[in-house]
Structures are given as structure tokens and as C-alpha cells.
Protein backbone atom coordinates (compact mmCIF):
# COMPACT_ATOMS: atom_id res chain seq x y z
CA UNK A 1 9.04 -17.01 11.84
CA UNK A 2 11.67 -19.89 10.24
CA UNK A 3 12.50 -21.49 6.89
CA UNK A 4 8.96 -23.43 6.68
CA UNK A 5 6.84 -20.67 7.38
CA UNK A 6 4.60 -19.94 4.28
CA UNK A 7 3.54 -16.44 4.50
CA UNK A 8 1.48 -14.70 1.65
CA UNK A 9 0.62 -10.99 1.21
CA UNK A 10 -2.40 -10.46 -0.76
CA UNK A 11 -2.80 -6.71 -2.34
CA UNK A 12 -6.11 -5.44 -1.03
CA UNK A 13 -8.25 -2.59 -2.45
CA UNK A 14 -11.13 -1.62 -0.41
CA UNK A 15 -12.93 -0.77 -3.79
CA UNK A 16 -13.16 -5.10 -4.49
CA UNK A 17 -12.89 -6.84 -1.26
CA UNK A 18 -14.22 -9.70 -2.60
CA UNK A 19 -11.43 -9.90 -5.15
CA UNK A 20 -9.10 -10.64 -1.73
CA UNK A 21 -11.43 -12.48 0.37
CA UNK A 22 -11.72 -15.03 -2.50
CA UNK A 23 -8.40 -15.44 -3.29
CA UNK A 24 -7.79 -16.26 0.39
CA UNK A 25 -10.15 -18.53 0.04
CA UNK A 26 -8.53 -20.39 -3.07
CA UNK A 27 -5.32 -20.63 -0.94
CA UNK A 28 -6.90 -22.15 2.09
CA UNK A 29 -8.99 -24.52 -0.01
CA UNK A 30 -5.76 -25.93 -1.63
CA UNK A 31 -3.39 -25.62 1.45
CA UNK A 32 -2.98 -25.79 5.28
CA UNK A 33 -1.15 -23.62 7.79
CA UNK A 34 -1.06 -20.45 6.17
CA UNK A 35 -0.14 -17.53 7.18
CA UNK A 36 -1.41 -14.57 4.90
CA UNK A 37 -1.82 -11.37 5.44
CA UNK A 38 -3.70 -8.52 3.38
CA UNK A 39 -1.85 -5.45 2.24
CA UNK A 40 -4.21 -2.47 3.27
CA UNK A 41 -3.26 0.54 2.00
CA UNK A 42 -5.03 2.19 4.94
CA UNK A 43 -2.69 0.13 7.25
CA UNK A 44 0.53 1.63 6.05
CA UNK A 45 0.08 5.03 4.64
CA UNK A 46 1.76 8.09 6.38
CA UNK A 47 3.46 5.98 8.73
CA UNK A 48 5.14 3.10 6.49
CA UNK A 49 4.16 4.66 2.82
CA UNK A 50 3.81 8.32 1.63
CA UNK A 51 3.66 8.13 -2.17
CA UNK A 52 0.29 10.13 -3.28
CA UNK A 53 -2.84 7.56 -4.51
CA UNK A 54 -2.83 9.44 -7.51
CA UNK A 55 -3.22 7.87 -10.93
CA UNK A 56 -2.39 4.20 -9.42
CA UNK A 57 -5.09 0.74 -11.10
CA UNK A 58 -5.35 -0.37 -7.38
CA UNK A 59 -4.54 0.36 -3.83
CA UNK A 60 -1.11 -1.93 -3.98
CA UNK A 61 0.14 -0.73 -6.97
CA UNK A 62 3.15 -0.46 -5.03
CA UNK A 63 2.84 -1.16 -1.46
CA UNK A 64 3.21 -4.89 -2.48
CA UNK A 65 7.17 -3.85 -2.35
CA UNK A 66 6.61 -3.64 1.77
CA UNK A 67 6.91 -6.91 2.06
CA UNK A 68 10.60 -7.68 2.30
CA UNK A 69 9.59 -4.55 5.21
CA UNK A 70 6.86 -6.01 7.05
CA UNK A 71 8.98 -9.62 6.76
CA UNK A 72 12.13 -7.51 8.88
CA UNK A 73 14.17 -8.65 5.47
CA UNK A 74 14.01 -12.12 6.96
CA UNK A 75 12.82 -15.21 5.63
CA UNK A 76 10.59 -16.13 2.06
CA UNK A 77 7.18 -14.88 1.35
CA UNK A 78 4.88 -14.88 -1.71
CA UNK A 79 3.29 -11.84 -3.03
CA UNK A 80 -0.31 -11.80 -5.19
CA UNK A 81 -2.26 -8.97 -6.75
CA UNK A 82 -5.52 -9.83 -5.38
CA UNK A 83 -7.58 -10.83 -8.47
CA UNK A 84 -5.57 -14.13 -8.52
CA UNK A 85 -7.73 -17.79 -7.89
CA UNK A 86 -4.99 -20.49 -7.12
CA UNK A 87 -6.34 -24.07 -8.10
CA UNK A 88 -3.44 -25.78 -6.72
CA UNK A 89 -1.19 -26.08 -3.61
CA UNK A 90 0.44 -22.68 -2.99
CA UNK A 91 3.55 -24.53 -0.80
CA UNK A 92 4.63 -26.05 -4.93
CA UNK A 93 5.84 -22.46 -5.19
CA UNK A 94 7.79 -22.34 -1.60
CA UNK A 95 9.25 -25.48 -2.74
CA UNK A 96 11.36 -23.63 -5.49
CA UNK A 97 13.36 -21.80 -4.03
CA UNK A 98 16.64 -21.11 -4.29
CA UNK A 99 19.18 -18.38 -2.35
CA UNK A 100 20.98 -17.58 -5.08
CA UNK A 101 18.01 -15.26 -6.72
CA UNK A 102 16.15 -12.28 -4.90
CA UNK A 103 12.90 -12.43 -6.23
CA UNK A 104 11.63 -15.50 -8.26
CA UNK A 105 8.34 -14.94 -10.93
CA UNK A 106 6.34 -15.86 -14.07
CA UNK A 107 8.88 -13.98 -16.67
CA UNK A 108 5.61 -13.16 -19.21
CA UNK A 109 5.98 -11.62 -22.93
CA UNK A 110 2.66 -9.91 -22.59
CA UNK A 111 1.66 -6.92 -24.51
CA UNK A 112 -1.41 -6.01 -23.86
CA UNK A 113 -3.39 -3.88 -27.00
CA UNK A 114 -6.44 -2.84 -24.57
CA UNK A 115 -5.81 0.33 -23.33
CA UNK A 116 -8.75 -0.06 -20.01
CA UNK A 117 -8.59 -2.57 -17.90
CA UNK A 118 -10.76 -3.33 -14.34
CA UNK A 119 -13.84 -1.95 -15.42
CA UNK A 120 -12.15 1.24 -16.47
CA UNK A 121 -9.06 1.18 -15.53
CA UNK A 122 -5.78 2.45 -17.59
CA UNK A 123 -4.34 0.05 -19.37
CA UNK A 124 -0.43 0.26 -19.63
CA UNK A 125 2.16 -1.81 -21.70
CA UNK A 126 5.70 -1.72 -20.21
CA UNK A 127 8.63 -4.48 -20.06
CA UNK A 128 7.92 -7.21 -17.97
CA UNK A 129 4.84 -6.26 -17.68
CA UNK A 130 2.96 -8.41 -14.67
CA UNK A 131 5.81 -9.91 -13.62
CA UNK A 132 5.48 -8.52 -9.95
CA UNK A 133 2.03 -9.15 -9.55
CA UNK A 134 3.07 -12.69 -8.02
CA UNK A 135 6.62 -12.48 -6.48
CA UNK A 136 8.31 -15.33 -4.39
CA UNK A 137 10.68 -12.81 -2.20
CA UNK A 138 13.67 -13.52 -0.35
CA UNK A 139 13.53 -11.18 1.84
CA UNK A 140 17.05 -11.50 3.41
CA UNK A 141 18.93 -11.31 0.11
CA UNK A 142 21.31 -8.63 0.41
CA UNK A 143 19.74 -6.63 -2.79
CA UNK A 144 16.28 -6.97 -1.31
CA UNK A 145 17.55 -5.17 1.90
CA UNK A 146 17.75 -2.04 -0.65
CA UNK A 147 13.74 -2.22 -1.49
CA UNK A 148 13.68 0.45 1.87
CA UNK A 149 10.16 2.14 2.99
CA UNK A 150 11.71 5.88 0.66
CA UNK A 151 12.36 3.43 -2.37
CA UNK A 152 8.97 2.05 -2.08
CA UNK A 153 6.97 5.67 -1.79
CA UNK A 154 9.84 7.53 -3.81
CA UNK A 155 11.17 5.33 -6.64
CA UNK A 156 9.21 5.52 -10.12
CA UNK A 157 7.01 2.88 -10.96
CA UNK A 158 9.24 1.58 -13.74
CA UNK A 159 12.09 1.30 -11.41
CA UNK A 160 10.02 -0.88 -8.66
CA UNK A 161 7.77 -2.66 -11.48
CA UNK A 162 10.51 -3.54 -13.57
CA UNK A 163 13.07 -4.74 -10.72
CA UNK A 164 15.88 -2.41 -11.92
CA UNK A 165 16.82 -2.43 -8.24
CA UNK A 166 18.17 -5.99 -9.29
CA UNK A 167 20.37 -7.81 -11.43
CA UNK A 168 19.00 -9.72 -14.05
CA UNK A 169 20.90 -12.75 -12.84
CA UNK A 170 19.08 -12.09 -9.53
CA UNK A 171 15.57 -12.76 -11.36
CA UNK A 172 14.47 -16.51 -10.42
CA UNK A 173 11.45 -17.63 -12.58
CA UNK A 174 8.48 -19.86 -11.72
CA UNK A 175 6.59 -21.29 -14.38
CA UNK A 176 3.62 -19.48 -15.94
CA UNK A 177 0.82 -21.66 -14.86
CA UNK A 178 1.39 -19.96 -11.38
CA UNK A 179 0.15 -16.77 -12.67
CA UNK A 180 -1.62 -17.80 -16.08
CA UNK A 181 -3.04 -14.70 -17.57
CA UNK A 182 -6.81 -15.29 -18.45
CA UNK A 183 -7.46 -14.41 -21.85
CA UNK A 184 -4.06 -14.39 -22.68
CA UNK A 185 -2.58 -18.12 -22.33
CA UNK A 186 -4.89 -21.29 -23.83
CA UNK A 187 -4.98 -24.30 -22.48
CA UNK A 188 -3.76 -27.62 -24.10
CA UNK A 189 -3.05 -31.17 -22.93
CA UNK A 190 0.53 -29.97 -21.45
CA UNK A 191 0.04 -26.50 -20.08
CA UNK A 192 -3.12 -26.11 -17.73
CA UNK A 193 -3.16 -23.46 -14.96
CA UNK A 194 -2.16 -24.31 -11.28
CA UNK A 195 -3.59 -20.39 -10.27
CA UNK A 196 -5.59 -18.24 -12.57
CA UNK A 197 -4.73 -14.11 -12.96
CA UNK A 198 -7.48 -12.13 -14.28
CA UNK A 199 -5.21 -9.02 -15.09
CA UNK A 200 -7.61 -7.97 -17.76
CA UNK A 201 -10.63 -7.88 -15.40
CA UNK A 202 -12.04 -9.81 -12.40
CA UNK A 203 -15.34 -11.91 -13.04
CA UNK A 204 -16.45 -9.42 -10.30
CA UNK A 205 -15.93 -6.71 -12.56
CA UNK A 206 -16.23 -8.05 -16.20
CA UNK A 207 -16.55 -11.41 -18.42
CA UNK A 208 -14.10 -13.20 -18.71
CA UNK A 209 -12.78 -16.95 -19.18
CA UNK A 210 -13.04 -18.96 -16.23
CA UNK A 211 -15.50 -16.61 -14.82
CA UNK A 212 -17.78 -19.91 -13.68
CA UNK A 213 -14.69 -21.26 -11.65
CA UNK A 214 -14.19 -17.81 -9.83
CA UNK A 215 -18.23 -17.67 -9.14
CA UNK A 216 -17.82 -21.26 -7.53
CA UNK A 217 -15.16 -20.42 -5.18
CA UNK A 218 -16.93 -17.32 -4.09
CA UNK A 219 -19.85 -19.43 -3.82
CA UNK A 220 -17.97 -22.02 -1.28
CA UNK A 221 -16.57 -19.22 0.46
CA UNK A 222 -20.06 -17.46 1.17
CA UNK A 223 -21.42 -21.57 1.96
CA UNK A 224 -18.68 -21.16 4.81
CA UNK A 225 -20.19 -18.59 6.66
């Protein structure tokens, strides 16, 4: 692994593979020389992650916080729940970064009123709310090297979620149309979406906006095989 590598964890839940498997797909179709890797929950637990699956809206609710881990705290890598559907070339986002910050994301003011999301799923409404579902991590920063394998099974949700293992200065932001929140930012002439995040529910799940583009890339992907 070096400086150029771009390596991408995508959260997996083994109740929606499809949500991953596209998503892969949108990166690949946008980008070349890859290297991503699926977060399995089945892959890590008891030997890398103990925290129960109790109560949790997916499977990487908070194994996404292995990365820095499964990186050996070296290098950058990019982090995306898995109902993401990126429209544009991922390596944009590699190409901001800067040492000086720990983790770099889409700082939202999003306050969701739904209280189910996913087809179900609890909704819940905390501060910066979905800003770790796409993280660019530098995983040698010396305040990364904390995020440990007890702090990620151990640590409270709102402590991991809401970074308060960092300082705020240490909190790098990428523009929103990296992670633009379906149903939740419009479109105009000056602010169009380079990846699309359907937090509120996955076209594979529920309606949505831009469910048609999501159906077409699953529809290329499935033309692959």
C-alpha cells in the first residue's frame, strides 16, 4: 500500500447485498484501479469486534470504525454506508486531502422528522447526524491511532458517531454533493450530486427520488454478468 492507493470500505449487510454490490458497481463504472473492500460483519466479529448486534439499522453501524484497523493506521481510505450510488469519479475525493485533519466529511444540518427508516428501521436524530456514513480517513493521524478494536466494540454510539474521539479542528469537510441526501437536498443549476445517499431508504427497499438512476445501475451491473 502507498500514498496513491485508493482503497474504499463499503458497509455490507447480508440482509441487502444488492445495496453493496451496486454501489461497487457505481465506483467501478466512474473509476479505475480500485481497491475496495466490503465490511462483513461476519468477517470480524469475535475476533476483531465484540459489541452485541442488538438494536443496530445495519450490520456496520459501527464496524465502519475498523478501518483505520484493517488499514494498520497507515495510509488514506474512504468509508461508505452501502446504500450510496456515486455518479462521479471517487479519486475527486482522494484528491482533497490534507494531513492536517483526521477524518474529512459532508458536515450535514439534517434533522430528520421520520422516526422509521429502511423499510422499518428506527429512525434517530442526533448531532451530526450522517456525517460518518462517508468518511475520508487518515488512518496514520496520531488521533486516529486511538479509534482501537475496544473503542470500536466498547465506546457508545454517540461517542464513535459523533467523532468526540476528535477535535473539532481535526474535522476536514468535503462538500455535500459527495454524500447528497435524497429527499433531503434539491437540485438547482449550481448544486447537482456527484454520489447519491439514500439514508431515508434504498430504491431496493422503498420509493424514493432517483430511484430510476439506482434501477439503471443495477440493471448494468446484472448486463455484466
Amino acid at each position: 500500500m502507498n500514498d496513491s492507493t485508493i482503497k474504499i470500505y463499503i458497509g455490507y449487510d447480508s440482509r441487502h447485498p444488492i445495496a453493496s454490490e451496486v454501489c461497487e458497481y457505481s465506483l467501478r463504472k466512474h473509476s479505475k484501479d480500485l481497491d475496495i473492500e466490503l465490511i462483513k460483519l461476519s468477517e470480524v466479529q469475535n475476533n476483531l469486534y465484540w459489541r452485541e448486534y442488538k438494536e443496530q439499522a445495519t450490520e456496520f453501524t459501527y464496524t465502519r470504525f475498523l478501518v483505520p484497523y484493517l488499514q494498520d493506521y497507515k495510509g488514506w481510505a474512504l468509508f461508505c454506508d452501502n446504500d450510496f450510488l456515486f455518479l462521479k469519479d471517487v479519486k475527486k475525493i482522494f484528491d482533497m486531502r490534507n494531513n492536517k485533519y483526521a477524518v474529512m466529511c459532508c458536515k450535514h444540518e439534517y434533522s430528520p422528522g421520520e422516526i422509521t427508516k429502511m423499510g422499518g428501521e428506527k429512525q434517530t436524530t442526533f448531532k451530526r447526524k450522517n456525517w460518518s456514513s462517508l468518511m475520508l480517513i487518515n488512518c496514520g493521524h496520531e488521533s486516529v491511532k486511538k479509534l482501537d478494536l475496544s473503542m470500536v466494540s466498547e465506546q457508545s454510539g454517540k461517542y464513535l458517531h459523533q467523532f468526540q474521539w476528535l477535535k473539532d479542528d481535526e474535522i476536514g469537510s468535503i462538500p455535500r454533493h459527495w454524500n447528497w441526501l435524497v429527499n433531503w437536498y434539491k437540485e438547482s443549476a449550481e448544486d447537482k450530486p456527484s454520489a447519491l445517499h439514500f439514508t431515508e431508504g434504498g430504491p431496493w427497499i422503498v420509493d424514493s427520488e432517483y430511484k430510476d438512476m439506482w434501477l439503471k445501475y443495477k440493471k448494468q451491473k446484472e448486463n455484466l454478468k
